[in-house]
PDB file of N, CA and C in Angstrom:
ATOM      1  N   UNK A   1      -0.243  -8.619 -15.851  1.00  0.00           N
ATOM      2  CA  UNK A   1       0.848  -7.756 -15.441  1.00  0.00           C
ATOM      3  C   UNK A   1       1.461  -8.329 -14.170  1.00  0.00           C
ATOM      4  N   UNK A   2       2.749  -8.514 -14.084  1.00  0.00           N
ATOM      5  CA  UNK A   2       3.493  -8.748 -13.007  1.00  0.00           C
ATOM      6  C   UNK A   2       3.731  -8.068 -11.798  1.00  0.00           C
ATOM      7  N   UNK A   3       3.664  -8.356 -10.512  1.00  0.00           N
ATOM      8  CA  UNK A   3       3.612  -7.647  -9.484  1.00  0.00           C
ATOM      9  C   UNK A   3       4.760  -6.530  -9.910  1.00  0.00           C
ATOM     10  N   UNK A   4       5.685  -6.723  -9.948  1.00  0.00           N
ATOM     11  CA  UNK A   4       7.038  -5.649 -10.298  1.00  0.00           C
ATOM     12  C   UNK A   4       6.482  -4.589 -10.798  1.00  0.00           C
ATOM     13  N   UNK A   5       5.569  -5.151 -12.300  1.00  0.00           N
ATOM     14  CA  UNK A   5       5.193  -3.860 -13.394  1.00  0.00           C
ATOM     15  C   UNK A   5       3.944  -2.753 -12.509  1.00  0.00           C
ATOM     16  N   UNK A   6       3.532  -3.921 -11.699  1.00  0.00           N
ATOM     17  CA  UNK A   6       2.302  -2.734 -11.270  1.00  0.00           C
ATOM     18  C   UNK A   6       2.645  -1.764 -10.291  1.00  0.00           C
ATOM     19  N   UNK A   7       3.940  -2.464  -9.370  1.00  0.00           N
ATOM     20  CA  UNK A   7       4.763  -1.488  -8.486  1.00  0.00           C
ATOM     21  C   UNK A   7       4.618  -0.205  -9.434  1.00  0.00           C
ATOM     22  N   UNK A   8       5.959  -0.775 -10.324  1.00  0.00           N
ATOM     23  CA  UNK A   8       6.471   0.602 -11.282  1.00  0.00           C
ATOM     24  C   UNK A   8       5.578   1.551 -11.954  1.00  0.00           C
ATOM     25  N   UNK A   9       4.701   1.053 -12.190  1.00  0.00           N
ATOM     26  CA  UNK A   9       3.146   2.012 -12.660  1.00  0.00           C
ATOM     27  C   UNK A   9       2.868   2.863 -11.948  1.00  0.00           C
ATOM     28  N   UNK A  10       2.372   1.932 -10.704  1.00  0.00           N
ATOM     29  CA  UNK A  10       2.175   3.034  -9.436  1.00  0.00           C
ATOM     30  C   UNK A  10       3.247   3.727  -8.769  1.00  0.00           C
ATOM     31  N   UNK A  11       4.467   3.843  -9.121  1.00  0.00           N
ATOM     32  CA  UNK A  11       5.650   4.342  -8.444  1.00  0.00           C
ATOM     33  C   UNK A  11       5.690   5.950  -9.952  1.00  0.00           C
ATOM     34  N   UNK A  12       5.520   5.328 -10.855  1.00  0.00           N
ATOM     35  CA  UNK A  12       5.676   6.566 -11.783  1.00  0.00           C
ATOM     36  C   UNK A  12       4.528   7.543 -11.844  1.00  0.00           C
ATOM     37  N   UNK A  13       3.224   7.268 -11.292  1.00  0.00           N
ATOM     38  CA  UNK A  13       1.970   7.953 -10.908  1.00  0.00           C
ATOM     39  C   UNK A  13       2.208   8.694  -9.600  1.00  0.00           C
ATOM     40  N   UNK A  14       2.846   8.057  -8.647  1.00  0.00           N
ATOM     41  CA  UNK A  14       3.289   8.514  -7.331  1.00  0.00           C
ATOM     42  C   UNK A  14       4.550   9.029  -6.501  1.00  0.00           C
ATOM     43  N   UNK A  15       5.705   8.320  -7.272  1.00  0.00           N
ATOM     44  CA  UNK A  15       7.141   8.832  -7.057  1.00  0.00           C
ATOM     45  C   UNK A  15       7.123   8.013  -5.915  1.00  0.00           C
ATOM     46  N   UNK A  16       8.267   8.652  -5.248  1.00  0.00           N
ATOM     47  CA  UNK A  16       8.527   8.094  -3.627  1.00  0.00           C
ATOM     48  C   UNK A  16       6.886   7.955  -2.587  1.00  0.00           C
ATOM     49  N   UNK A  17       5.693   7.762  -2.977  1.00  0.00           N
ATOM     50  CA  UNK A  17       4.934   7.673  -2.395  1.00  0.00           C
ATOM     51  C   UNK A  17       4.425   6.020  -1.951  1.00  0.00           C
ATOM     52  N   UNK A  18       5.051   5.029  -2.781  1.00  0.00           N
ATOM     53  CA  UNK A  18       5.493   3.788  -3.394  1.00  0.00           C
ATOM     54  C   UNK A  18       6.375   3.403  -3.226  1.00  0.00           C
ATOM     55  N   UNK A  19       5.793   2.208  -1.837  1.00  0.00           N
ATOM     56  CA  UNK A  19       7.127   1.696  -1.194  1.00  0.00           C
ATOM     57  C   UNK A  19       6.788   0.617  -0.475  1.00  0.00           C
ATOM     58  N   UNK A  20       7.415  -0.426  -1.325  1.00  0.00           N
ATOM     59  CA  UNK A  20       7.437  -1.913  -1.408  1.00  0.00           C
ATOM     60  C   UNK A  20       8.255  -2.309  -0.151  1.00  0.00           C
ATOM     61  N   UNK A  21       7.689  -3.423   1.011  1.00  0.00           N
ATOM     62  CA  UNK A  21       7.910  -3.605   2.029  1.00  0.00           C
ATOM     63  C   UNK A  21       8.501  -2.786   3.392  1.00  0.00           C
ATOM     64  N   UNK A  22       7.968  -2.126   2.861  1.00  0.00           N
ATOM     65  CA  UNK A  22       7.763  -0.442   3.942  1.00  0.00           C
ATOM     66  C   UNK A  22       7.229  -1.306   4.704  1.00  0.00           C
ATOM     67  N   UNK A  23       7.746  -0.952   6.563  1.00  0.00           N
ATOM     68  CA  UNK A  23       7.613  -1.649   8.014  1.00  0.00           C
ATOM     69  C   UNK A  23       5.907  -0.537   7.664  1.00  0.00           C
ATOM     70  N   UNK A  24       5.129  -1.135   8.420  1.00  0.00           N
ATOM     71  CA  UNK A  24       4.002  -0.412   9.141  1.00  0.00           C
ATOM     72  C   UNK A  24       4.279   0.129  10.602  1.00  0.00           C
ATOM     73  N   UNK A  25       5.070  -0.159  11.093  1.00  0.00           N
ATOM     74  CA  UNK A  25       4.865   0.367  12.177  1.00  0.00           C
ATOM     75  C   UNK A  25       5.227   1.803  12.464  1.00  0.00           C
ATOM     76  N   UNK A  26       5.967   1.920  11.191  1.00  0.00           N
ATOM     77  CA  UNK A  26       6.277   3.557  10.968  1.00  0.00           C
ATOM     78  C   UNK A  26       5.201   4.490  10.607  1.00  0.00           C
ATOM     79  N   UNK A  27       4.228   3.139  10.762  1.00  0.00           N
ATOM     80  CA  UNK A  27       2.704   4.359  10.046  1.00  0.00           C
ATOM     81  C   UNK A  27       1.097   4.021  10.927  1.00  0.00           C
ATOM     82  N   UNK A  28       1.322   3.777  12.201  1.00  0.00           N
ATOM     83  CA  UNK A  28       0.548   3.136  13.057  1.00  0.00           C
ATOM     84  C   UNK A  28       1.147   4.160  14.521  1.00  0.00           C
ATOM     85  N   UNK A  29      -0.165   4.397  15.315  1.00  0.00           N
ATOM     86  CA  UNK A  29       0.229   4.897  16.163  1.00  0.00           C
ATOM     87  C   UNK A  29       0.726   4.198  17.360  1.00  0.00           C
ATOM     88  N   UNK A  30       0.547   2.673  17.501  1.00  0.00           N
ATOM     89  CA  UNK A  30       1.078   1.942  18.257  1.00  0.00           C
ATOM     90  C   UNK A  30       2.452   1.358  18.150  1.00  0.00           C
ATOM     91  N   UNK A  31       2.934   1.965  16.924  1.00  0.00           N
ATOM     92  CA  UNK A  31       4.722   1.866  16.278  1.00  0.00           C
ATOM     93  C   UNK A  31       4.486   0.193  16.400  1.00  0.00           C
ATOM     94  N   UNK A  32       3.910  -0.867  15.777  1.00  0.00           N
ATOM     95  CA  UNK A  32       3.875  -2.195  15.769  1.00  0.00           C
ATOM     96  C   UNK A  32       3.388  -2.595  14.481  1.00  0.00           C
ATOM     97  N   UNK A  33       3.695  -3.735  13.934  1.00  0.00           N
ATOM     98  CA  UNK A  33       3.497  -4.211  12.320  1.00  0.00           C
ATOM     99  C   UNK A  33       4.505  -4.329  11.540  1.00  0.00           C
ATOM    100  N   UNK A  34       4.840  -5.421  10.945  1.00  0.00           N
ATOM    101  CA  UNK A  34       5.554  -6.114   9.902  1.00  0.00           C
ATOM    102  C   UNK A  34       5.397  -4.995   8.779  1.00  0.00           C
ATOM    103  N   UNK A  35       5.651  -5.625   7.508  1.00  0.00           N
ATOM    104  CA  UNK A  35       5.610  -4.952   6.084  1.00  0.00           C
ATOM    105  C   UNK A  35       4.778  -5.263   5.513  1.00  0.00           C
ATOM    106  N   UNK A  36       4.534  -3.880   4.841  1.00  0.00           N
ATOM    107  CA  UNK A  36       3.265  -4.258   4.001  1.00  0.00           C
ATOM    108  C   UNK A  36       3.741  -4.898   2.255  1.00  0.00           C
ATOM    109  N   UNK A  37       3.348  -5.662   1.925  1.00  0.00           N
ATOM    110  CA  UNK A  37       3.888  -6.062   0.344  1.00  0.00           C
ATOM    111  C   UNK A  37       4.545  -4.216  -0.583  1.00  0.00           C
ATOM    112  N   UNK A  38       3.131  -3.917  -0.177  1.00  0.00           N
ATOM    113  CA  UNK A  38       3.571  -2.039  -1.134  1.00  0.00           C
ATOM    114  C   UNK A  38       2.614  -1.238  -0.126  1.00  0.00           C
ATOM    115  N   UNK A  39       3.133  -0.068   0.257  1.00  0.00           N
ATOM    116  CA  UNK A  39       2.539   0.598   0.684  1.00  0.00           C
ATOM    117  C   UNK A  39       2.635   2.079  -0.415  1.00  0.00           C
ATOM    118  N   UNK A  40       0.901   2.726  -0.662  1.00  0.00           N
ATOM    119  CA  UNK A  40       0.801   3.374  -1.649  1.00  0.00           C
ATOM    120  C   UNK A  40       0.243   4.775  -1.096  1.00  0.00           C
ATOM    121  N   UNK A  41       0.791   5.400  -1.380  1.00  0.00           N
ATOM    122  CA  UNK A  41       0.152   6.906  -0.242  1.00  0.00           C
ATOM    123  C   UNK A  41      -0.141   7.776  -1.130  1.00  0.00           C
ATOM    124  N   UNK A  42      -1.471   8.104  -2.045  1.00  0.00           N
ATOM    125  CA  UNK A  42      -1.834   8.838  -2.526  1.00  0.00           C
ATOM    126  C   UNK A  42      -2.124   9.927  -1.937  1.00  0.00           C
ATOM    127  N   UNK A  43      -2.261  11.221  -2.728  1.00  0.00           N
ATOM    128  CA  UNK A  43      -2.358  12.529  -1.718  1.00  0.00           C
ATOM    129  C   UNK A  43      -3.886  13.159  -2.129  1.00  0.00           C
ATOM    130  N   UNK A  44      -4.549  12.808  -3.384  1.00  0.00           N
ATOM    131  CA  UNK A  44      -5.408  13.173  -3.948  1.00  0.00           C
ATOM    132  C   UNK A  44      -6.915  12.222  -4.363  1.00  0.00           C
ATOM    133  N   UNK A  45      -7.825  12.723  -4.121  1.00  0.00           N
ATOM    134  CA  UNK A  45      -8.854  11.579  -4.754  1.00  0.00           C
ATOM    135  C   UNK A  45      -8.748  11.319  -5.801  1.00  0.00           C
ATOM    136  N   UNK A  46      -8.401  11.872  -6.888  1.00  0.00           N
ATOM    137  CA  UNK A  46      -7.871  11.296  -8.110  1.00  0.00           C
ATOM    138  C   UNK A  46      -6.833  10.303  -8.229  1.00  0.00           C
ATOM    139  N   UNK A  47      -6.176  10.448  -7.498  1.00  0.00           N
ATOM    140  CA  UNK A  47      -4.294   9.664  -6.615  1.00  0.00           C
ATOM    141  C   UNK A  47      -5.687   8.359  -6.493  1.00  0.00           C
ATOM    142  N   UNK A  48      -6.270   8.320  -5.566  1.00  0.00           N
ATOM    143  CA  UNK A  48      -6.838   7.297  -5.031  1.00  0.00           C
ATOM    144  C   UNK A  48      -7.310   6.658  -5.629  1.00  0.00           C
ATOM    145  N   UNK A  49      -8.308   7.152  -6.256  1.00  0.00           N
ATOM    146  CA  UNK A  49      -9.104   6.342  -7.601  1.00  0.00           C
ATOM    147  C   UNK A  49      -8.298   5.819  -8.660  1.00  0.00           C
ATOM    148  N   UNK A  50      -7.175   6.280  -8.989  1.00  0.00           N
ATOM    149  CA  UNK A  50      -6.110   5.789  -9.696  1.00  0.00           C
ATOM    150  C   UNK A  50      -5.814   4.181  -9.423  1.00  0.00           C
ATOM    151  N   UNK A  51      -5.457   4.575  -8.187  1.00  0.00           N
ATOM    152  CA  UNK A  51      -4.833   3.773  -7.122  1.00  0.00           C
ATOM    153  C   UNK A  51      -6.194   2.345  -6.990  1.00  0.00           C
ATOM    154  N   UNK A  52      -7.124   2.511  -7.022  1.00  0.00           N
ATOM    155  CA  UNK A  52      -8.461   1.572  -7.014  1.00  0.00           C
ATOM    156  C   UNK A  52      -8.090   1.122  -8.419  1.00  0.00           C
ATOM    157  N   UNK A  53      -8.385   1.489  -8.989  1.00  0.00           N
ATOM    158  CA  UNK A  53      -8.941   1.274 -10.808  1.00  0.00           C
ATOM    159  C   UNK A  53      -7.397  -0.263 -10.978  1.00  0.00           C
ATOM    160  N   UNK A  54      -6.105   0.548 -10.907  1.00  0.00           N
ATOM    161  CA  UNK A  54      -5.024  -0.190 -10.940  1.00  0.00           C
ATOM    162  C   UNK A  54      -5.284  -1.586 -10.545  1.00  0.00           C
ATOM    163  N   UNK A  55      -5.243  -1.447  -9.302  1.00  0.00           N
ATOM    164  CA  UNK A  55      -5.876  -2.437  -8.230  1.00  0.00           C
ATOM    165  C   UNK A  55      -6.635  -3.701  -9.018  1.00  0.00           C
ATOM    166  N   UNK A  56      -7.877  -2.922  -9.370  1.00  0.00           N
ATOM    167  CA  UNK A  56      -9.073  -3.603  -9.491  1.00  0.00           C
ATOM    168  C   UNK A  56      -8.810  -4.707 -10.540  1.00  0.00           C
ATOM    169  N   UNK A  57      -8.097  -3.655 -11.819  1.00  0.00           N
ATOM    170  CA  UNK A  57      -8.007  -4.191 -13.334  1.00  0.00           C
ATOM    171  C   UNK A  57      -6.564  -5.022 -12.977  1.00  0.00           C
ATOM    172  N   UNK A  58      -6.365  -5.500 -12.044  1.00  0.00           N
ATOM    173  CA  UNK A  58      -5.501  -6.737 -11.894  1.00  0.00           C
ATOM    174  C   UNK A  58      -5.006  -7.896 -10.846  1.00  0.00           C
ATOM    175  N   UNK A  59      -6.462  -7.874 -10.110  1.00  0.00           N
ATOM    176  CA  UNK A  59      -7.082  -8.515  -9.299  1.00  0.00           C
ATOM    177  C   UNK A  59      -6.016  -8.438  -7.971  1.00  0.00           C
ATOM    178  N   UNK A  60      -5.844  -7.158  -6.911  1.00  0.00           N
ATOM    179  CA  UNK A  60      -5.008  -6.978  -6.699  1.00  0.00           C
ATOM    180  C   UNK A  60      -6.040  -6.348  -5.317  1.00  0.00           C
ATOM    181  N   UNK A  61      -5.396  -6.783  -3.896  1.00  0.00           N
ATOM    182  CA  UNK A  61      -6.807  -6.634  -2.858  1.00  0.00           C
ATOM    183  C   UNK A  61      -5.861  -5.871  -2.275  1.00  0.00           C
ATOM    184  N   UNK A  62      -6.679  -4.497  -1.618  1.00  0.00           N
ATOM    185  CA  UNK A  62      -6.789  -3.718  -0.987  1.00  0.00           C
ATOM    186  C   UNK A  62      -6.235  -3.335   0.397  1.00  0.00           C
ATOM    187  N   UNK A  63      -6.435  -2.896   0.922  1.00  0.00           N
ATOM    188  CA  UNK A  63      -6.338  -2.785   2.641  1.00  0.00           C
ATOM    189  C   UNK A  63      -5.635  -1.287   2.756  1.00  0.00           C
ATOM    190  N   UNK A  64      -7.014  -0.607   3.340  1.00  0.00           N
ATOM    191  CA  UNK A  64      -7.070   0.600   3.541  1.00  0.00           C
ATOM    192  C   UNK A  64      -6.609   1.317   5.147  1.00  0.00           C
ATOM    193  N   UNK A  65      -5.174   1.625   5.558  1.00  0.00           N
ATOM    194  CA  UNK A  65      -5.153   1.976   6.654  1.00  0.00           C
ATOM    195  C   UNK A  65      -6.057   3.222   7.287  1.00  0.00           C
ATOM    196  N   UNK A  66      -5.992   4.087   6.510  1.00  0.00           N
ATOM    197  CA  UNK A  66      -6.798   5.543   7.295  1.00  0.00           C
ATOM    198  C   UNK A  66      -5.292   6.310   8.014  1.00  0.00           C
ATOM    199  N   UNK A  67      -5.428   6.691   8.902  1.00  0.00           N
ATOM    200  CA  UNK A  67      -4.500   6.991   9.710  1.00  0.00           C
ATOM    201  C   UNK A  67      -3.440   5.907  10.679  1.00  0.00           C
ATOM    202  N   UNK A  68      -3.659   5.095  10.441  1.00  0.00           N
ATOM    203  CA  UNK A  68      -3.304   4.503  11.609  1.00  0.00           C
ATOM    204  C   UNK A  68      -3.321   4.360  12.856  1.00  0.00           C
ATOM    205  N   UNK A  69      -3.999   4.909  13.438  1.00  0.00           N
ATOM    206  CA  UNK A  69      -4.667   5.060  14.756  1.00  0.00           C
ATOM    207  C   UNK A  69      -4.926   3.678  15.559  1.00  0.00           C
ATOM    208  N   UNK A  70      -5.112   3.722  16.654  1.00  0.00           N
ATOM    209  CA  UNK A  70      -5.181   1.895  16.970  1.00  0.00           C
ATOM    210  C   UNK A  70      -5.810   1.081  16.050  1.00  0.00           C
ATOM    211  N   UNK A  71      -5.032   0.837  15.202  1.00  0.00           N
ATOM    212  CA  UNK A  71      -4.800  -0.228  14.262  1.00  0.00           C
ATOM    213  C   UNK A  71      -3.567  -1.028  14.628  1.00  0.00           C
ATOM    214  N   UNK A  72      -4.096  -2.361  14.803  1.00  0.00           N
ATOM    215  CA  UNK A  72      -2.711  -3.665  15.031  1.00  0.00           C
ATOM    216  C   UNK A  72      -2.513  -4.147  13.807  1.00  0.00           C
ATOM    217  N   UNK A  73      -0.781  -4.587  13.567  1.00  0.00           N
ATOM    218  CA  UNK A  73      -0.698  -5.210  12.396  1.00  0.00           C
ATOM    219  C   UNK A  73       0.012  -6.272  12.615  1.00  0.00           C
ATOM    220  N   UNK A  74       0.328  -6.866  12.892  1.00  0.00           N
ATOM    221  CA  UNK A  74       1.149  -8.369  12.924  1.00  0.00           C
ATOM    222  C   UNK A  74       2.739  -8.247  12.111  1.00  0.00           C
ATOM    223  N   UNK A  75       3.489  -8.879  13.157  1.00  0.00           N
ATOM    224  CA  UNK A  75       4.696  -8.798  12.427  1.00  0.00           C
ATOM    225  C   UNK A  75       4.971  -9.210  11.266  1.00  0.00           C
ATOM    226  N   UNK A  76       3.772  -9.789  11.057  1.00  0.00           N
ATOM    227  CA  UNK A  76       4.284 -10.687   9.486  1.00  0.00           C
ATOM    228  C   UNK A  76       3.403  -9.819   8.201  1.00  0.00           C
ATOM    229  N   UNK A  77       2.933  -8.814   8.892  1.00  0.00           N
ATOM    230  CA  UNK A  77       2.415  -7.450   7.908  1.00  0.00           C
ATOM    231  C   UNK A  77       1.581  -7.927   6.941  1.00  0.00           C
ATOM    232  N   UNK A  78       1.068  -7.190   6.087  1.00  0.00           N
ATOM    233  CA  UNK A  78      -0.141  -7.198   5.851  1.00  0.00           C
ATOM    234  C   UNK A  78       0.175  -7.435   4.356  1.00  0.00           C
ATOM    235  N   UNK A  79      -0.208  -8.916   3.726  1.00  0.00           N
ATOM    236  CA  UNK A  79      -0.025  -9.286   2.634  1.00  0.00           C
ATOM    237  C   UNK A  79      -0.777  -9.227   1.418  1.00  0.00           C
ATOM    238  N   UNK A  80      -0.520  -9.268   0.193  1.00  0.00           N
ATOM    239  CA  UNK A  80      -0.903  -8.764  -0.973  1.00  0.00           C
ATOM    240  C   UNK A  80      -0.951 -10.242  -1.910  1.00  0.00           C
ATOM    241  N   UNK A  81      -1.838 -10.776  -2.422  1.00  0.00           N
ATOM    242  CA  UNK A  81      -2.285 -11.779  -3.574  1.00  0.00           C
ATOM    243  C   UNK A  81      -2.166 -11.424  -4.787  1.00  0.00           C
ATOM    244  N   UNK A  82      -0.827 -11.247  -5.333  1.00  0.00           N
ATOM    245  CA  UNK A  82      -0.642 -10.849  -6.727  1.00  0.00           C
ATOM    246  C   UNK A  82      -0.652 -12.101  -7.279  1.00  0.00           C
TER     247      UNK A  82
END
């Protein structure tokens, strides 16, 4: 599956929660960080596990903010190996 298709998967599971080169710094409490490839904001543990399984079954790595709380991200944001 093509990076595009797995966006759109996860964009039709999530709606506007799915958002491809979304700045981080809009989601960090130090307002600093580049873009993330997709940023995926599930609301539910089911949302989440969704969100894993997807992932997993297409060799597709992770990176779990939490809150954002002093967390640094680099302007060149936090990249994705599709």
């Amino acid at each position: 599956m093509a990076a595009g298709e797995l966006t759109a998967m996860l964009a039709a599971l999530l709606g506007g929660r799915v958002r491809p080169g979304e700045p981080l710094a809009r989601h960090t409490s130090l307002r600093i960080g580049g873009p993330a490839d997709v940023l995926v904001q599930p609301d539910t543990p089911e949302e989440l596990a969704a969100v894993v399984r997807a992932a997993a079954a297409h060799d597709v790595a992770l990176t779990v903010l939490g809150g954002g709380s002093n967390l640094l991200v680099g302007d060149r944001g936090i990249r994705v190996w599709w």
